[in-house]
PDB file of N, CA and C in Angstrom:
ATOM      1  N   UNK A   1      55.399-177.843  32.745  1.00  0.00           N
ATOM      2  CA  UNK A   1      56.575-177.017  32.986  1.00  0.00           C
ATOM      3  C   UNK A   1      56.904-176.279  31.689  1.00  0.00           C
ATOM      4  N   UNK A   2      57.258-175.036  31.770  1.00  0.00           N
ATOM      5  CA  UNK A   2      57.196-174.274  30.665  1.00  0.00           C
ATOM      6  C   UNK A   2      58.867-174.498  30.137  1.00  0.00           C
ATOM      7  N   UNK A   3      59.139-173.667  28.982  1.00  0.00           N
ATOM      8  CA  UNK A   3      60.719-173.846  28.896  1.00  0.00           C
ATOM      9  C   UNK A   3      61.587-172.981  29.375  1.00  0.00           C
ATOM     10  N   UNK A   4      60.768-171.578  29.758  1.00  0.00           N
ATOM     11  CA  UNK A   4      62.123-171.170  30.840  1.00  0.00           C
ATOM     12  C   UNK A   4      62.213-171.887  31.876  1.00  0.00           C
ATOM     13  N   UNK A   5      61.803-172.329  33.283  1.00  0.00           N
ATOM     14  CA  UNK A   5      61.112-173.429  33.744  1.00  0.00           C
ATOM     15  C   UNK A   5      62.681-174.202  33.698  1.00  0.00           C
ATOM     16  N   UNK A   6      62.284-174.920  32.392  1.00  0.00           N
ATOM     17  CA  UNK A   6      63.303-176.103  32.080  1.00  0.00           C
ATOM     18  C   UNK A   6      64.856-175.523  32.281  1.00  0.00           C
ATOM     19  N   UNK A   7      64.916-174.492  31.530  1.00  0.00           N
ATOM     20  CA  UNK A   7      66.102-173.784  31.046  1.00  0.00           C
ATOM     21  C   UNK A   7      66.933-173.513  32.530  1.00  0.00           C
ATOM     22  N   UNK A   8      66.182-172.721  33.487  1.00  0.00           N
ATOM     23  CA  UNK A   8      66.486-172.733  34.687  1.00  0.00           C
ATOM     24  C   UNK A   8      66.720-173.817  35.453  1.00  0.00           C
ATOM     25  N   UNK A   9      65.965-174.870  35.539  1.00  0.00           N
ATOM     26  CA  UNK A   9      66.240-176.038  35.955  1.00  0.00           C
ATOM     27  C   UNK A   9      67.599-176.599  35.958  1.00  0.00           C
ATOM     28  N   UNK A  10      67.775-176.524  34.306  1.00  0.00           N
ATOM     29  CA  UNK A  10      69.504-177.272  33.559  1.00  0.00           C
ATOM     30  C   UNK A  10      70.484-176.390  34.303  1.00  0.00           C
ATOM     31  N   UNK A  11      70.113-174.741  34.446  1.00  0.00           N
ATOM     32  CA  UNK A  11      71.217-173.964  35.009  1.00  0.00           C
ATOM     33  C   UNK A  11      71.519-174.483  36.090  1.00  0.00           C
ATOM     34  N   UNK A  12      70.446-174.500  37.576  1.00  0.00           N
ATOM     35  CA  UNK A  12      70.368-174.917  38.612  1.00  0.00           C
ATOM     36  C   UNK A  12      70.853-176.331  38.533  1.00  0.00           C
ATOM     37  N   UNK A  13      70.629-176.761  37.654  1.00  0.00           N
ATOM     38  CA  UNK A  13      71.126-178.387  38.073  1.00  0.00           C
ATOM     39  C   UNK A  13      72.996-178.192  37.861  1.00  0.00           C
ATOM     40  N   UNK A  14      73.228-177.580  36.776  1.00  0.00           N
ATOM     41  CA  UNK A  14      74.850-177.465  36.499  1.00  0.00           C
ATOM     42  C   UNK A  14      75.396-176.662  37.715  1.00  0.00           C
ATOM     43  N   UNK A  15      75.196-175.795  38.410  1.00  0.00           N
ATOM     44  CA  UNK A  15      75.299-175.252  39.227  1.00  0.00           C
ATOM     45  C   UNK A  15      75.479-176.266  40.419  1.00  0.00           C
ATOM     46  N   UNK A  16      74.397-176.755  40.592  1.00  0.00           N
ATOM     47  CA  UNK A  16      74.457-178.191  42.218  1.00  0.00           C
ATOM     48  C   UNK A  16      75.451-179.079  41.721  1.00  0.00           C
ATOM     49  N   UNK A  17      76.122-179.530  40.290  1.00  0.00           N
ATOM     50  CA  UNK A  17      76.869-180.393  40.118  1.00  0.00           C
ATOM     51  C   UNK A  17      78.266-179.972  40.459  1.00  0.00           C
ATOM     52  N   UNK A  18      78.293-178.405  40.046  1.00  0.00           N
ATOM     53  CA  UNK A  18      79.342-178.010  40.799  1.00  0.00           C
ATOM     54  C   UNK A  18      79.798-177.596  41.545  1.00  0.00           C
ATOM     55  N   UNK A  19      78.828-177.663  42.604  1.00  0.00           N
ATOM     56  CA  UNK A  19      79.348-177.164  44.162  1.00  0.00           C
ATOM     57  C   UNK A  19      79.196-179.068  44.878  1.00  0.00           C
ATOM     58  N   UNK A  20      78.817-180.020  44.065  1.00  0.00           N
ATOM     59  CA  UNK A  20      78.813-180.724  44.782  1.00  0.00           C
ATOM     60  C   UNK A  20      79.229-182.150  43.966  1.00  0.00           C
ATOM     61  N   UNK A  21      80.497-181.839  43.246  1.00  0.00           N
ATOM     62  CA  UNK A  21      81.135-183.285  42.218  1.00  0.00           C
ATOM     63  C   UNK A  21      80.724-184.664  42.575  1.00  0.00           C
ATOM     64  N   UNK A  22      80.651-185.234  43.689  1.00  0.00           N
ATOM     65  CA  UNK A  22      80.508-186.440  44.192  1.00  0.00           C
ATOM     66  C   UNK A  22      79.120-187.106  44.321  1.00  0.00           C
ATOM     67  N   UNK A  23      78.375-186.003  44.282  1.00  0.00           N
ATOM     68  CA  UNK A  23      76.559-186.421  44.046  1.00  0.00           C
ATOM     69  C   UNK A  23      76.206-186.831  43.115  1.00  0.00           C
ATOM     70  N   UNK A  24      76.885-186.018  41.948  1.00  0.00           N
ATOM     71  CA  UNK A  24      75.784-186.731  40.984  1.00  0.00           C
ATOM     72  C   UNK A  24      76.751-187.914  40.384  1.00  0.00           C
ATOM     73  N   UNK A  25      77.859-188.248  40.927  1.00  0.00           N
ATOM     74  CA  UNK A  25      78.280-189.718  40.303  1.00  0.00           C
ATOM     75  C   UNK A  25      77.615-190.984  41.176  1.00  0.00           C
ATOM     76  N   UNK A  26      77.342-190.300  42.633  1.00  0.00           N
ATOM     77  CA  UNK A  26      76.987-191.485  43.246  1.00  0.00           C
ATOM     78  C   UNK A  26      75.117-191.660  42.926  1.00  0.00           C
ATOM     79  N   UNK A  27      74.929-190.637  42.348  1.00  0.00           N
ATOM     80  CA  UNK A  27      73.309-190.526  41.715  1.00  0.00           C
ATOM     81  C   UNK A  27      73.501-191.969  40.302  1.00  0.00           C
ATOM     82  N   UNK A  28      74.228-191.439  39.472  1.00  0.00           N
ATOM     83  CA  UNK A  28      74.603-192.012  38.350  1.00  0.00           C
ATOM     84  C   UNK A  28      74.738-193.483  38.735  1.00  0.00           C
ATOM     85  N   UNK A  29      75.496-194.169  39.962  1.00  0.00           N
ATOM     86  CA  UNK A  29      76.036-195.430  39.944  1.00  0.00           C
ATOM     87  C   UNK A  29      74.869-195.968  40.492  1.00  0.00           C
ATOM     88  N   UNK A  30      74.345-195.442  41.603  1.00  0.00           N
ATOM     89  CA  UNK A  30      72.745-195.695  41.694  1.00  0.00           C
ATOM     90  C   UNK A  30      71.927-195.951  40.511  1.00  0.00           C
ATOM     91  N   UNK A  31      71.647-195.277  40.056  1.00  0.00           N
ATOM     92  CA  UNK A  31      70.696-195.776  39.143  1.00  0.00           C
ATOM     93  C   UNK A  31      70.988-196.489  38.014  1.00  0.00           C
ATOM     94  N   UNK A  32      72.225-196.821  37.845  1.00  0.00           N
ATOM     95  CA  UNK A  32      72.715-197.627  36.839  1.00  0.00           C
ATOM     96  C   UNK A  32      72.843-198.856  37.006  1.00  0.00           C
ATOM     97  N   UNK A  33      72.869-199.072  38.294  1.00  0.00           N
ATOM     98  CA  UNK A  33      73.125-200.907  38.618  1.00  0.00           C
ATOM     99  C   UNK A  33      72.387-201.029  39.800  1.00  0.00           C
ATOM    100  N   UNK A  34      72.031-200.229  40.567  1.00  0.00           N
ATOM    101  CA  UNK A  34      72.002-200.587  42.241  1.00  0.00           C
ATOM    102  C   UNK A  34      70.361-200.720  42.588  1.00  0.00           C
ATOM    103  N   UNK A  35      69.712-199.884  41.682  1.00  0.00           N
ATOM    104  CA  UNK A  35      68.084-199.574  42.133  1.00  0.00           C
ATOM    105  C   UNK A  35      67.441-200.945  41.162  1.00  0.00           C
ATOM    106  N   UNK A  36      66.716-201.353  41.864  1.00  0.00           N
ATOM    107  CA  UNK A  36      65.790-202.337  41.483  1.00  0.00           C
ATOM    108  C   UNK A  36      64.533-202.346  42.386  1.00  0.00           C
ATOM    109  N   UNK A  37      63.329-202.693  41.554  1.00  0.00           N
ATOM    110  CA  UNK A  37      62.266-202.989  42.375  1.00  0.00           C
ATOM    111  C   UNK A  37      62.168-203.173  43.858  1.00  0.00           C
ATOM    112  N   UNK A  38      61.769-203.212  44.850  1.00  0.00           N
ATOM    113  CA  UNK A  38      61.617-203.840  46.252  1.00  0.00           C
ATOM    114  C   UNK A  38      63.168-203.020  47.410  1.00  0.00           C
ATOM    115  N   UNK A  39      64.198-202.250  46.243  1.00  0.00           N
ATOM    116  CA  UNK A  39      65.308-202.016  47.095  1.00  0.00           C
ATOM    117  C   UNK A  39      64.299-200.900  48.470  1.00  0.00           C
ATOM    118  N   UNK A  40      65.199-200.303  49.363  1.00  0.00           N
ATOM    119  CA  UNK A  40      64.964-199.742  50.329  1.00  0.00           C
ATOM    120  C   UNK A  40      66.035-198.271  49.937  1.00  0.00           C
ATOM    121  N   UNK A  41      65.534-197.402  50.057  1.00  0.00           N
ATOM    122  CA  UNK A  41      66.133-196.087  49.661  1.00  0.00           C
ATOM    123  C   UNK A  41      66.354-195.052  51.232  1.00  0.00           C
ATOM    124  N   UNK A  42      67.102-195.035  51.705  1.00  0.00           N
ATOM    125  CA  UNK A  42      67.181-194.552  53.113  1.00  0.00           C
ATOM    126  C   UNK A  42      67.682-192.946  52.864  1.00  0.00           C
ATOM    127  N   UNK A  43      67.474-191.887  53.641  1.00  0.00           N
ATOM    128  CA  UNK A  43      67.710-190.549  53.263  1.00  0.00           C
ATOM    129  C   UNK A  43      67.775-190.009  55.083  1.00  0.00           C
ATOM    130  N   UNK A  44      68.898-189.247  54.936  1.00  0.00           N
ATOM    131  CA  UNK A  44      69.315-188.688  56.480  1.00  0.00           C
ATOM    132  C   UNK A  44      69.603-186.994  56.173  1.00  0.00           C
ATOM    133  N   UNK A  45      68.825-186.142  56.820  1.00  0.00           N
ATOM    134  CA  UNK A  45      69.278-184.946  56.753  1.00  0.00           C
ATOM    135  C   UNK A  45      70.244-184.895  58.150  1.00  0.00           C
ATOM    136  N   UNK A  46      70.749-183.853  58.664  1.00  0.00           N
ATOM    137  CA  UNK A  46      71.388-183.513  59.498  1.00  0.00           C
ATOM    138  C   UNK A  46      71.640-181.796  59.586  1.00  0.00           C
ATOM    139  N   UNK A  47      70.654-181.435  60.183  1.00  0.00           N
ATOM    140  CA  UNK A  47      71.261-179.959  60.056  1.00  0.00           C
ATOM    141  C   UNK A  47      71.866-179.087  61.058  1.00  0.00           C
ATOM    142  N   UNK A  48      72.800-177.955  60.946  1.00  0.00           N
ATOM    143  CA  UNK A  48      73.567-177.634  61.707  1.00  0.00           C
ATOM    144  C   UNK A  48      73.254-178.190  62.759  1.00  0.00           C
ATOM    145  N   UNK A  49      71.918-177.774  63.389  1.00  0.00           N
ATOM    146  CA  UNK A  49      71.915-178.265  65.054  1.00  0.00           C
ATOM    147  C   UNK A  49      71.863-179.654  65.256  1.00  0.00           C
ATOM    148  N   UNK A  50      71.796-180.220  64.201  1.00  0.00           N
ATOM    149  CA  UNK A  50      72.138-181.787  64.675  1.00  0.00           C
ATOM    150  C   UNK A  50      71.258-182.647  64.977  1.00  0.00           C
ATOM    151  N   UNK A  51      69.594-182.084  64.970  1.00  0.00           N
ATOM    152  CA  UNK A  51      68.462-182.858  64.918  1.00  0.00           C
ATOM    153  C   UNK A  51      68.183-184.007  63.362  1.00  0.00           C
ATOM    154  N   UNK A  52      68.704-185.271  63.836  1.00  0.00           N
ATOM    155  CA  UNK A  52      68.544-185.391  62.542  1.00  0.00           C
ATOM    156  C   UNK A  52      66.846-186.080  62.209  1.00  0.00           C
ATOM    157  N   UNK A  53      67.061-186.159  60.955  1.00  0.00           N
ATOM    158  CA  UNK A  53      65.645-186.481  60.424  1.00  0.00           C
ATOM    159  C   UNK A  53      65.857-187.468  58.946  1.00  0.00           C
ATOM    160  N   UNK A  54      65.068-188.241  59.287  1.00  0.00           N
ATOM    161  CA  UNK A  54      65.417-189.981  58.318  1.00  0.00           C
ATOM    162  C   UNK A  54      64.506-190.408  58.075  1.00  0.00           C
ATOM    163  N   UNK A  55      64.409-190.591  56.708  1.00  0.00           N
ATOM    164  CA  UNK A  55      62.876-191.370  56.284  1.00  0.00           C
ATOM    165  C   UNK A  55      63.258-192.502  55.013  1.00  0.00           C
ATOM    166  N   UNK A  56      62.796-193.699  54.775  1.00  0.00           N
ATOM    167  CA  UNK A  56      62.958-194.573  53.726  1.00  0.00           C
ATOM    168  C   UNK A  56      61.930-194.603  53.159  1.00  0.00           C
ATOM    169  N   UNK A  57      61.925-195.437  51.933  1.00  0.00           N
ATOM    170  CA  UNK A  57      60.751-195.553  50.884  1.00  0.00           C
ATOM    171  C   UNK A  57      61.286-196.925  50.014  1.00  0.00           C
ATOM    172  N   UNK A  58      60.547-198.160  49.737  1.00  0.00           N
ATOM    173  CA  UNK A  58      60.236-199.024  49.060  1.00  0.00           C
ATOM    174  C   UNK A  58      60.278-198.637  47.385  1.00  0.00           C
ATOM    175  N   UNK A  59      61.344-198.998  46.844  1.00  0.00           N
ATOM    176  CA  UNK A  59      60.572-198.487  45.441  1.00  0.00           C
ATOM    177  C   UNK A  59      60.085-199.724  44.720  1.00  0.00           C
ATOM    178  N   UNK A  60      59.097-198.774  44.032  1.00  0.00           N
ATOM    179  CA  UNK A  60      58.160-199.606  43.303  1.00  0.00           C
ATOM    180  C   UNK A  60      58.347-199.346  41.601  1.00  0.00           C
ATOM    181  N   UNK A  61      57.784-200.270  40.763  1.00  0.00           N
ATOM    182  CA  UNK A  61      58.409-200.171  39.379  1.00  0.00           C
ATOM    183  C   UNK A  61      58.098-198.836  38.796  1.00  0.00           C
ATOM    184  N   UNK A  62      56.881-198.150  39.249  1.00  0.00           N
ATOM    185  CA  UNK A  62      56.428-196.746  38.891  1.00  0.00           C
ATOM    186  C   UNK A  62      57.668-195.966  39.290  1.00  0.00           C
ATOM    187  N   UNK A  63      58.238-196.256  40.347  1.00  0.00           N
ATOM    188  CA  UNK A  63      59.198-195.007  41.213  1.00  0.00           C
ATOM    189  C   UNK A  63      60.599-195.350  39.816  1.00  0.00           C
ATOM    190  N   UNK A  64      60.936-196.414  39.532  1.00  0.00           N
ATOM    191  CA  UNK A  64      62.063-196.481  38.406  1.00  0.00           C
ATOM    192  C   UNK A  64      62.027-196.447  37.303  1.00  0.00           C
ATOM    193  N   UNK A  65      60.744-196.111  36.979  1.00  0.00           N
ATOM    194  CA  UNK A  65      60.044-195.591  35.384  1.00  0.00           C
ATOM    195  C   UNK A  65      60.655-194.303  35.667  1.00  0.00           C
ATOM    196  N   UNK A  66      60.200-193.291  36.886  1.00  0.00           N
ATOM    197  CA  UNK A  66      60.324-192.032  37.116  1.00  0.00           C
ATOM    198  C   UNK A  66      61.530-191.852  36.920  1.00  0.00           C
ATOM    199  N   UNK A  67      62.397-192.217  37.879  1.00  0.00           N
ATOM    200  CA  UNK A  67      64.016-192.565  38.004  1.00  0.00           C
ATOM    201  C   UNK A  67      64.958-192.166  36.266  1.00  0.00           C
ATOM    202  N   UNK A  68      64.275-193.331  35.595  1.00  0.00           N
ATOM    203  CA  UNK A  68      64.533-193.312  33.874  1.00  0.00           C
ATOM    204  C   UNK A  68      64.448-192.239  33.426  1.00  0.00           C
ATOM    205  N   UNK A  69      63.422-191.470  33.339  1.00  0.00           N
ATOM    206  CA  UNK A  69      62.744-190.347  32.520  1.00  0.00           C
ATOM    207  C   UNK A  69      63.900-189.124  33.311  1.00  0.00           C
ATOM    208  N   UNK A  70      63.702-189.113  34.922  1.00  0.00           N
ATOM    209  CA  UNK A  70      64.514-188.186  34.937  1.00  0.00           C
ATOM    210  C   UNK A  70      66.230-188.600  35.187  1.00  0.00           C
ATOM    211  N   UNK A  71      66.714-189.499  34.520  1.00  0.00           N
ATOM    212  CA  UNK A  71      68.139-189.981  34.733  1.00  0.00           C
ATOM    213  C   UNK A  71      68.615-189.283  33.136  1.00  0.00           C
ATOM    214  N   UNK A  72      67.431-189.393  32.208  1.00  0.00           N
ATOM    215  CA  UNK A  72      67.640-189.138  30.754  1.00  0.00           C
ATOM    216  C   UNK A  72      67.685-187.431  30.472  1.00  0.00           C
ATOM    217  N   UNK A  73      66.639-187.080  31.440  1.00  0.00           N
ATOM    218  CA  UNK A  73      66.484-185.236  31.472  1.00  0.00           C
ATOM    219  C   UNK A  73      67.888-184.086  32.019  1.00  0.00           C
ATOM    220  N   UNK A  74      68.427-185.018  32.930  1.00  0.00           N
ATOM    221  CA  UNK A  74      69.288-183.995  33.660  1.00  0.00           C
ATOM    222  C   UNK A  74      70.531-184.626  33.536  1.00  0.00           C
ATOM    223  N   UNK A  75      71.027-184.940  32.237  1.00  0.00           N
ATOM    224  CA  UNK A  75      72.420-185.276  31.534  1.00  0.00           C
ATOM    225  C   UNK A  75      73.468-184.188  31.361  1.00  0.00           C
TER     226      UNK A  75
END
């Protein structure tokens, strides 16, 4: 990833934090106490028409290495 890349990224990310205050604290409390090895991570879209669509994932110690690196990047 280059550094405009990045630069854009930080914009876009400050931008989603502020159209959406409550995400990234419940991102934050997540990964600060709640994620551990073996948890179950559940994810529900819902879009206008109401078809929804749900998928989980197992994390594994690789997935909270990842977690780290990007919990430290997008401060």
């Amino acid at each position: 990833m280059n550094l405009m890349n990045l630069m854009q990224l930080k914009e876009s990310w400050a931008v989603f934090k502020n159209n959406h205050p409550k995400f990234p604290l419940f991102l934050k409390a997540a990964l600060n106490s709640s994620l551990k090895e073996g948890s179950v991570v559940e994810i529900h879209i819902t879009p206008p028409e109401g078809k929804t669509l749900t998928t989980n994932l197992k994390l594994k110690a690789s997935d909270l290495e990842l977690f780290e690196q990007w919990k430290d990047s997008l401060k």
